[in-house]
Protein backbone atom coordinates (compact mmCIF):
# COMPACT_ATOMS: atom_id res chain seq x y z
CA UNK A 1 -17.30 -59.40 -39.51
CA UNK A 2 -20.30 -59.88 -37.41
CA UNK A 3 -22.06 -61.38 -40.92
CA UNK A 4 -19.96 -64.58 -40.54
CA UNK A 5 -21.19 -65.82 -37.56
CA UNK A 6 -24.86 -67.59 -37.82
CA UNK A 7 -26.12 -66.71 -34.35
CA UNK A 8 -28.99 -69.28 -34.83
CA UNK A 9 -26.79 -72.16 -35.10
CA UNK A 10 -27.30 -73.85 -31.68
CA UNK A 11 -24.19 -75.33 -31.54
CA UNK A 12 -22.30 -71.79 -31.77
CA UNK A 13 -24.48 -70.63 -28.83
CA UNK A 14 -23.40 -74.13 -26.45
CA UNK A 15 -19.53 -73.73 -27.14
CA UNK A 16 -19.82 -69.94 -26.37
CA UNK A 17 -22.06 -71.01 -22.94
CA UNK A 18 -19.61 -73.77 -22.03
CA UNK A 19 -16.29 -71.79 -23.08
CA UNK A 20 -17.66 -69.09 -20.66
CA UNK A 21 -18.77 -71.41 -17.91
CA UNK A 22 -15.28 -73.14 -17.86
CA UNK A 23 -13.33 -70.04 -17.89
CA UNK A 24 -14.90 -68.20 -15.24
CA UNK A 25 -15.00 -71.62 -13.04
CA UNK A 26 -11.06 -71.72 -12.83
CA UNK A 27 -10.42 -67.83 -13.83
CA UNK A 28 -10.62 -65.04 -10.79
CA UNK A 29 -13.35 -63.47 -12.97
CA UNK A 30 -15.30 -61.19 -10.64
CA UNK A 31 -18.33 -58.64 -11.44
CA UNK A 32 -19.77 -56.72 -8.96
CA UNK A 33 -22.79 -58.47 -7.03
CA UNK A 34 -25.01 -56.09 -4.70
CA UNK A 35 -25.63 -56.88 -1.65
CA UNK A 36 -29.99 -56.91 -0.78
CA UNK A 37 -30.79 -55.19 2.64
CA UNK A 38 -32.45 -58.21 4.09
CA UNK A 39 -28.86 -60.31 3.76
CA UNK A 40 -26.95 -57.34 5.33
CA UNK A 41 -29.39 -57.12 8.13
CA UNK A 42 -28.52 -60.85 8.61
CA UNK A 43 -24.70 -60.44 8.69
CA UNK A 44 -25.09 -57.16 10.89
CA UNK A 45 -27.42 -59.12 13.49
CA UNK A 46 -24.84 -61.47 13.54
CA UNK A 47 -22.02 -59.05 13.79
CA UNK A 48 -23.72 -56.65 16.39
CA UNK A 49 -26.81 -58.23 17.75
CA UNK A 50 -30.62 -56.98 18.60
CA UNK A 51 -33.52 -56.39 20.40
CA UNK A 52 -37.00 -58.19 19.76
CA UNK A 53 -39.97 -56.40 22.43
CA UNK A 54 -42.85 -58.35 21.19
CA UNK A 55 -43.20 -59.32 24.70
CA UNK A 56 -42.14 -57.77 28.23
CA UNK A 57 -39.09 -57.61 29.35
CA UNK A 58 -37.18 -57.01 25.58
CA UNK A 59 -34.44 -59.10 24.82
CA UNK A 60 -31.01 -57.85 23.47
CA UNK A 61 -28.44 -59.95 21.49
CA UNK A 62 -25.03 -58.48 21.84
CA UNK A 63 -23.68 -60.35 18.02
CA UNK A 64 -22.21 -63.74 17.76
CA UNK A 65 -19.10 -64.19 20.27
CA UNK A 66 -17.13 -67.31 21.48
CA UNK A 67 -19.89 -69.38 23.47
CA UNK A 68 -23.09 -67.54 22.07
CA UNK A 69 -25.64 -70.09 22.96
CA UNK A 70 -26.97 -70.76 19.06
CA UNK A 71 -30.26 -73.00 18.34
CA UNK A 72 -30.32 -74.21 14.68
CA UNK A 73 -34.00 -75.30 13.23
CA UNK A 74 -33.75 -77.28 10.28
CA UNK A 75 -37.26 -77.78 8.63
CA UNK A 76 -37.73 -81.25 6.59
CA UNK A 77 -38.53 -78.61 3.51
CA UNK A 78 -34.78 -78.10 3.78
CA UNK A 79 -33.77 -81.57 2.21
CA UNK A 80 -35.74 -80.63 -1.04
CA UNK A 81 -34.90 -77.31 -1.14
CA UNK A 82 -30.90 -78.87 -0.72
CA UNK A 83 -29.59 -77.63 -4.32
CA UNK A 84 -30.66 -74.30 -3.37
CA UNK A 85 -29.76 -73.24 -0.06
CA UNK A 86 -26.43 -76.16 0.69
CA UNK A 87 -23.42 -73.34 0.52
CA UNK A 88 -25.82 -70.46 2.00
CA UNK A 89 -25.86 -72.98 4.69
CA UNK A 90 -22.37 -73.78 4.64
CA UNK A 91 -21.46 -69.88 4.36
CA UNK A 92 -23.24 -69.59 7.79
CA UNK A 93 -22.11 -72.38 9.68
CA UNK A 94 -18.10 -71.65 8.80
CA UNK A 95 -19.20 -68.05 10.20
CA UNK A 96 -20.95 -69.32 13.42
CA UNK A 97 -17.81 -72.06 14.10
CA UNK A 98 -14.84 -69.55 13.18
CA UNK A 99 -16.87 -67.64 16.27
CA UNK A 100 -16.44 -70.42 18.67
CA UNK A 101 -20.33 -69.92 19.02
CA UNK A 102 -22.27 -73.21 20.92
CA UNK A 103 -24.62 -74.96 18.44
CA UNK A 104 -27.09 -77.05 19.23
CA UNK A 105 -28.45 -78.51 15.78
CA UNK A 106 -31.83 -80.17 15.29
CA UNK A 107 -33.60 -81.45 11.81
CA UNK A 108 -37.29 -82.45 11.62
CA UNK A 109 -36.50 -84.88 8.51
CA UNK A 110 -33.98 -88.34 8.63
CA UNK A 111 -33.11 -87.07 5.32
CA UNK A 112 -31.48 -83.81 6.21
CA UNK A 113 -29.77 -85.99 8.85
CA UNK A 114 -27.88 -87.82 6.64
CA UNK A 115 -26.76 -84.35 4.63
CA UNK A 116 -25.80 -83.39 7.83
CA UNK A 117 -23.76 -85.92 8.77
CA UNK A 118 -22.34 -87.14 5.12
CA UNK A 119 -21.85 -83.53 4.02
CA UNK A 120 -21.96 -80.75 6.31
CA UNK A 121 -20.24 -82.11 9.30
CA UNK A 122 -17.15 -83.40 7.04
CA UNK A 123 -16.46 -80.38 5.18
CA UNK A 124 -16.89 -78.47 9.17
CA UNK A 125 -14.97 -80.79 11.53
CA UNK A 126 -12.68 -82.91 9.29
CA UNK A 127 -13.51 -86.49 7.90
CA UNK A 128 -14.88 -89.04 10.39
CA UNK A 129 -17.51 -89.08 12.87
CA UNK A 130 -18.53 -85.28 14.42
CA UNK A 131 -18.53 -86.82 17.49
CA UNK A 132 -14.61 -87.41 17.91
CA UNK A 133 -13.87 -84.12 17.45
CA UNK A 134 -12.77 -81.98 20.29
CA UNK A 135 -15.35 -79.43 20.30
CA UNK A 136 -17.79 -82.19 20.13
CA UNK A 137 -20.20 -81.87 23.58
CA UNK A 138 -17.96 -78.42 23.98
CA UNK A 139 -19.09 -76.16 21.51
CA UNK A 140 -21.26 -78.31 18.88
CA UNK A 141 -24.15 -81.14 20.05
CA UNK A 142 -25.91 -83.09 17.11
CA UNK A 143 -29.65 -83.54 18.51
CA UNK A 144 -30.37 -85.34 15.06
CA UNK A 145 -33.83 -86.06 13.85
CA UNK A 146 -36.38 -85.52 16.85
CA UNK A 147 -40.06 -86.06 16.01
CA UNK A 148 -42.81 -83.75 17.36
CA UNK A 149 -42.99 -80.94 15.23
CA UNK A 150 -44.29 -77.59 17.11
CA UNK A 151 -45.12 -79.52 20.07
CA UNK A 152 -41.73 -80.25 20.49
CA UNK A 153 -41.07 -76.50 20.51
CA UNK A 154 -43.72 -75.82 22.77
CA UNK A 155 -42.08 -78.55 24.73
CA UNK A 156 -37.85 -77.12 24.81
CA UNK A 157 -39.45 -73.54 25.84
CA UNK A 158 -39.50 -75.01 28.88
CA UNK A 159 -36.43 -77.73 29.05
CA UNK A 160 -34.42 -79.46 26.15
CA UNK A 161 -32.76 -81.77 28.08
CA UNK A 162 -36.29 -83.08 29.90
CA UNK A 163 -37.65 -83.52 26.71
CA UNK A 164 -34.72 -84.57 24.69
CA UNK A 165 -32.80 -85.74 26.77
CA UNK A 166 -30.01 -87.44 24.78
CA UNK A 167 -28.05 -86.24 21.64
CA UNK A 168 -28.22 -87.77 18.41
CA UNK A 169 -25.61 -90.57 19.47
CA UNK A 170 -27.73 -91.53 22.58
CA UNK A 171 -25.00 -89.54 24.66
CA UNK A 172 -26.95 -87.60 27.64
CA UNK A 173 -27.00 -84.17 27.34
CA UNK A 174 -26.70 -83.68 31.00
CA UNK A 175 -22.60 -85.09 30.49
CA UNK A 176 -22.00 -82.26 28.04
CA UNK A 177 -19.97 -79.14 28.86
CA UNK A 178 -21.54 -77.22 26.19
CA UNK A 179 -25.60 -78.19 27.43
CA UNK A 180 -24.35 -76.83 31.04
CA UNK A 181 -26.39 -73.70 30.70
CA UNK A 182 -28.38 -74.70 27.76
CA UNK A 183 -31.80 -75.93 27.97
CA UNK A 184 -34.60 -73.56 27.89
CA UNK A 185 -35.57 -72.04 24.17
CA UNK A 186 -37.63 -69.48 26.51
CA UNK A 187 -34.43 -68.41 28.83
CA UNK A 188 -30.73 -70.25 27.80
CA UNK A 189 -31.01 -69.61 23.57
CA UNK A 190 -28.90 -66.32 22.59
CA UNK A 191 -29.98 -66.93 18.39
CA UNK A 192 -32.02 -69.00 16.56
CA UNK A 193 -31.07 -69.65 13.07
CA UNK A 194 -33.95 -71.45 10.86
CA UNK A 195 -33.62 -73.28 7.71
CA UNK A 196 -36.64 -72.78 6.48
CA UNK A 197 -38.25 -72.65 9.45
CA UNK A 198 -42.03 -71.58 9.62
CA UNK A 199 -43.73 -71.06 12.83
CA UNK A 200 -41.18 -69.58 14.29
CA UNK A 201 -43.25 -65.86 15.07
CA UNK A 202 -45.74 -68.07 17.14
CA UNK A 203 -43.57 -70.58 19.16
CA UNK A 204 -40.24 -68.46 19.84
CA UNK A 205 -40.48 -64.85 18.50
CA UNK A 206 -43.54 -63.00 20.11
CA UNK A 207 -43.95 -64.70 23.55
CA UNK A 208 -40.24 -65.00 24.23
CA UNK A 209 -38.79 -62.79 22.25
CA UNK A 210 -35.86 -64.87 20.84
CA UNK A 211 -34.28 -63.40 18.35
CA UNK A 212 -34.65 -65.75 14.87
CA UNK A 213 -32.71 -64.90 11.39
CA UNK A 214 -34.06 -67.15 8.52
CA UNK A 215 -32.08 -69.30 5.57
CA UNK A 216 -34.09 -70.26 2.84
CA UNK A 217 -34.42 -71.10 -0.89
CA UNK A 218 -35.13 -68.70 -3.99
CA UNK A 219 -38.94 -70.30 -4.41
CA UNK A 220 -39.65 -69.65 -0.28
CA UNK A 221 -38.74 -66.22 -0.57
CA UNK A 222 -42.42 -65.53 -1.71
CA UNK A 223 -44.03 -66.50 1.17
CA UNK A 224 -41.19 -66.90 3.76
CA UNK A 225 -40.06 -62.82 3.28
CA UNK A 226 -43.04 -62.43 4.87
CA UNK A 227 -41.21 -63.25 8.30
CA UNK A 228 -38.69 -60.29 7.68
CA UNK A 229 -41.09 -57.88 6.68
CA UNK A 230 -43.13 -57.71 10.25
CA UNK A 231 -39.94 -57.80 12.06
CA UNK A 232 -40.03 -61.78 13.59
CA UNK A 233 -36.71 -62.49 11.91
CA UNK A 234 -34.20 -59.77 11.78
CA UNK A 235 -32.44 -61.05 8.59
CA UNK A 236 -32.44 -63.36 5.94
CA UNK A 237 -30.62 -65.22 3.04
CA UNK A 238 -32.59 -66.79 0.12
CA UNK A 239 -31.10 -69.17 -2.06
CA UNK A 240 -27.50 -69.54 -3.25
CA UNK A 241 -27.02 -65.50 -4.59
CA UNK A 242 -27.73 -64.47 -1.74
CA UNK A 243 -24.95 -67.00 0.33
CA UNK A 244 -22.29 -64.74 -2.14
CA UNK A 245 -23.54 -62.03 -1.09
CA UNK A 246 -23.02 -63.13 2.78
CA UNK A 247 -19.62 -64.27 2.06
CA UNK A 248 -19.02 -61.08 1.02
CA UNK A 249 -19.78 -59.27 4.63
CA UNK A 250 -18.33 -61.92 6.28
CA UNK A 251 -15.07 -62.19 4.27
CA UNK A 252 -16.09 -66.18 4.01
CA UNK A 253 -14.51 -68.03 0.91
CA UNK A 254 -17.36 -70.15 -0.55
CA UNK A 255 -18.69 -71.85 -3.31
CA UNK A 256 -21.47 -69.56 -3.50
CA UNK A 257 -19.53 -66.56 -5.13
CA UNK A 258 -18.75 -69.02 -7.62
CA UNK A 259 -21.94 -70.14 -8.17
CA UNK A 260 -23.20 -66.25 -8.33
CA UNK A 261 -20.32 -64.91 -10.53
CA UNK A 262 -20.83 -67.61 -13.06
CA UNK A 263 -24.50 -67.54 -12.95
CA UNK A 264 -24.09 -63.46 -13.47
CA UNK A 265 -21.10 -64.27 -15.90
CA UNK A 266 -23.38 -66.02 -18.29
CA UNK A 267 -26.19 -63.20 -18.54
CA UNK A 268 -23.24 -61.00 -19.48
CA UNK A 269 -22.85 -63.59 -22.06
CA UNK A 270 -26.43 -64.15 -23.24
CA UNK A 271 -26.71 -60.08 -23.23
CA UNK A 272 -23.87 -59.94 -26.00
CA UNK A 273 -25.01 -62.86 -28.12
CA UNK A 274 -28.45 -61.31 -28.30
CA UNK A 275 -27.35 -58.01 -29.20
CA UNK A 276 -25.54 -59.63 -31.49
CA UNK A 277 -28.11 -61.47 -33.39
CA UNK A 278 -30.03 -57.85 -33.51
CA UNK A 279 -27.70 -56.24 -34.94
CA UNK A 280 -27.09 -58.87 -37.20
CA UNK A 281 -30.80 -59.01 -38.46
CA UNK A 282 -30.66 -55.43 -38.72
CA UNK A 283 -27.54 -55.07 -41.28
CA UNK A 284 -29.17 -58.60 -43.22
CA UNK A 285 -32.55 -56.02 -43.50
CA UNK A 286 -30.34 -53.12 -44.80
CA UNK A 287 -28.34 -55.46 -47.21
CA UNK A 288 -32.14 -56.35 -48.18
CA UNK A 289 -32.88 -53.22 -48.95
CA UNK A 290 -30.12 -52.17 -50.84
CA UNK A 291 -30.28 -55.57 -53.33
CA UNK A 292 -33.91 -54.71 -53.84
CA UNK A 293 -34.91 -57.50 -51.74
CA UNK A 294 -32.42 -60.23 -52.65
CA UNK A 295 -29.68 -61.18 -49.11
């Protein structure tokens, strides 16, 4: 039966790949997706905390609990790397809000600014402006796009709210409940979370010891793992694959799964085509054979 089909007609091949894409898109089509070591440590860091001694005295994170004091770096490299790393980052903000945790957001590009605020915040808070919320100023503060780069870091070790010391909507950060007992990276930040953050060892990690776990895209993961591997993050999530496998831990319902199951749907797919054209070449060689040469 296998004989009828010409697997090297192209247009075969694209209704097979677009059948299979549309059917596991609105199907509950699951395979089994492991889960890397790295993106567990992230989830358990979350769940049940650390300790980072670069410096004396350690510091020890208990996990993520209603009012965790939470610091999240976005790097301008995050805007590009958007297609990549937008429901890992979605996967980790719907964890860090169903905890009630305080966030204090920051992005070193205009750009990610607007995906912030046109994206992020919506699909977060409800449509309209972040800042009409209720747990706007209680338990979230939109810093925006500050300019400075790692002197700006150097800067907030010692006081946010001296050096920044209004919130994205020129509202003073002295007003806000949340920013109370939040303004020292060096003394009043429980977790950093960085969007492809770089620098972080130098500025927060090994002279204050905050404790740092990393999102990034697939092509960072090169140079970025690096920041897992000596122990200055304690976890980390590269590109969209690994957001499903977060969800998973977390018990988050995302659009990464999706993303992952289809992507991981379609190998399946590619797999049985290919073996299919084999043994399809190999039976046309035997039929050779037998015909003395003539298919």
């Amino acid at each position: 039966m296998i004989r009828k089909y010409n697997f090297r007609d192209m247009r075969l091949i694209y209704l097979m790949i677009f059948t299979i894409m549309f059917i596991s898109s609105i199907a509950p089509i699951t395979l089994p997706l492991p889960v890397l070591q790295w993106v567990r440590d992230f989830y358990n860091t979350l769940e049940n905390g650390g300790t980072v001694s670069f410096a004396t005295p350690a510091r020890t994170f208990s996990g993520v609990h209603e009012g965790s004091r939470v610091l999240i770096l976005f790097s301008s490299e995050t805007s590009s790397l958007w297609g990549d790393v937008s429901e890992s980052c979605m996967a980790v903000f719907r964890y860090l809000v169903q905890k009630k945790a305080h966030l204090l957001i920051f992005c070193s590009s205009s750009t990610l600014q607007n995906i912030l605020e046109i994206y992020v915040f919506p699909l977060l808070y409800g449509a309209g402006d972040i800042r009409n919320v209720p747990s706007y100023g209680k338990e979230v503060v939109f810093l925006g796009f500050v300019s400075g780069g790692d002197a700006l870091f150097e800067a907030w070790r010692t006081s946010i709210r001296g050096i920044t010391p209004n919130d994205y909507y020129r509202n003073p950060l002295s007003s806000m409940e949340m920013m109370n007992n939040i303004d020292s990276t060096k003394t009043d930040i429980d977790l950093i979370v960085g969007f492809d953050a770089r620098a972080v060892d130098s500025t927060f990690v090994t002279r204050d010891n905050n404790l740092v776990l990393l999102v990034s895209g697939t092509d960072s993961a090169s140079y970025l793992a690096y920041y897992y591997t000596a122990g200055f993050v304690k976890g980390a999530i590269y590109g969209q694959n690994q957001g499903a496998q977060f969800e998973i831990l977390a018990g988050i319902a995302g659009k990464a799964m999706s993303y992952a199951q289809n992507t991981l749907i379609l190998a399946v797919a590619m797999t049985i085509i290919i073996i299919g054209s084999n043994i399809q070449y190999l039976r046309n060689q035997g039929m050779k054979k037998e015909t003395g040469g003539v298919s």
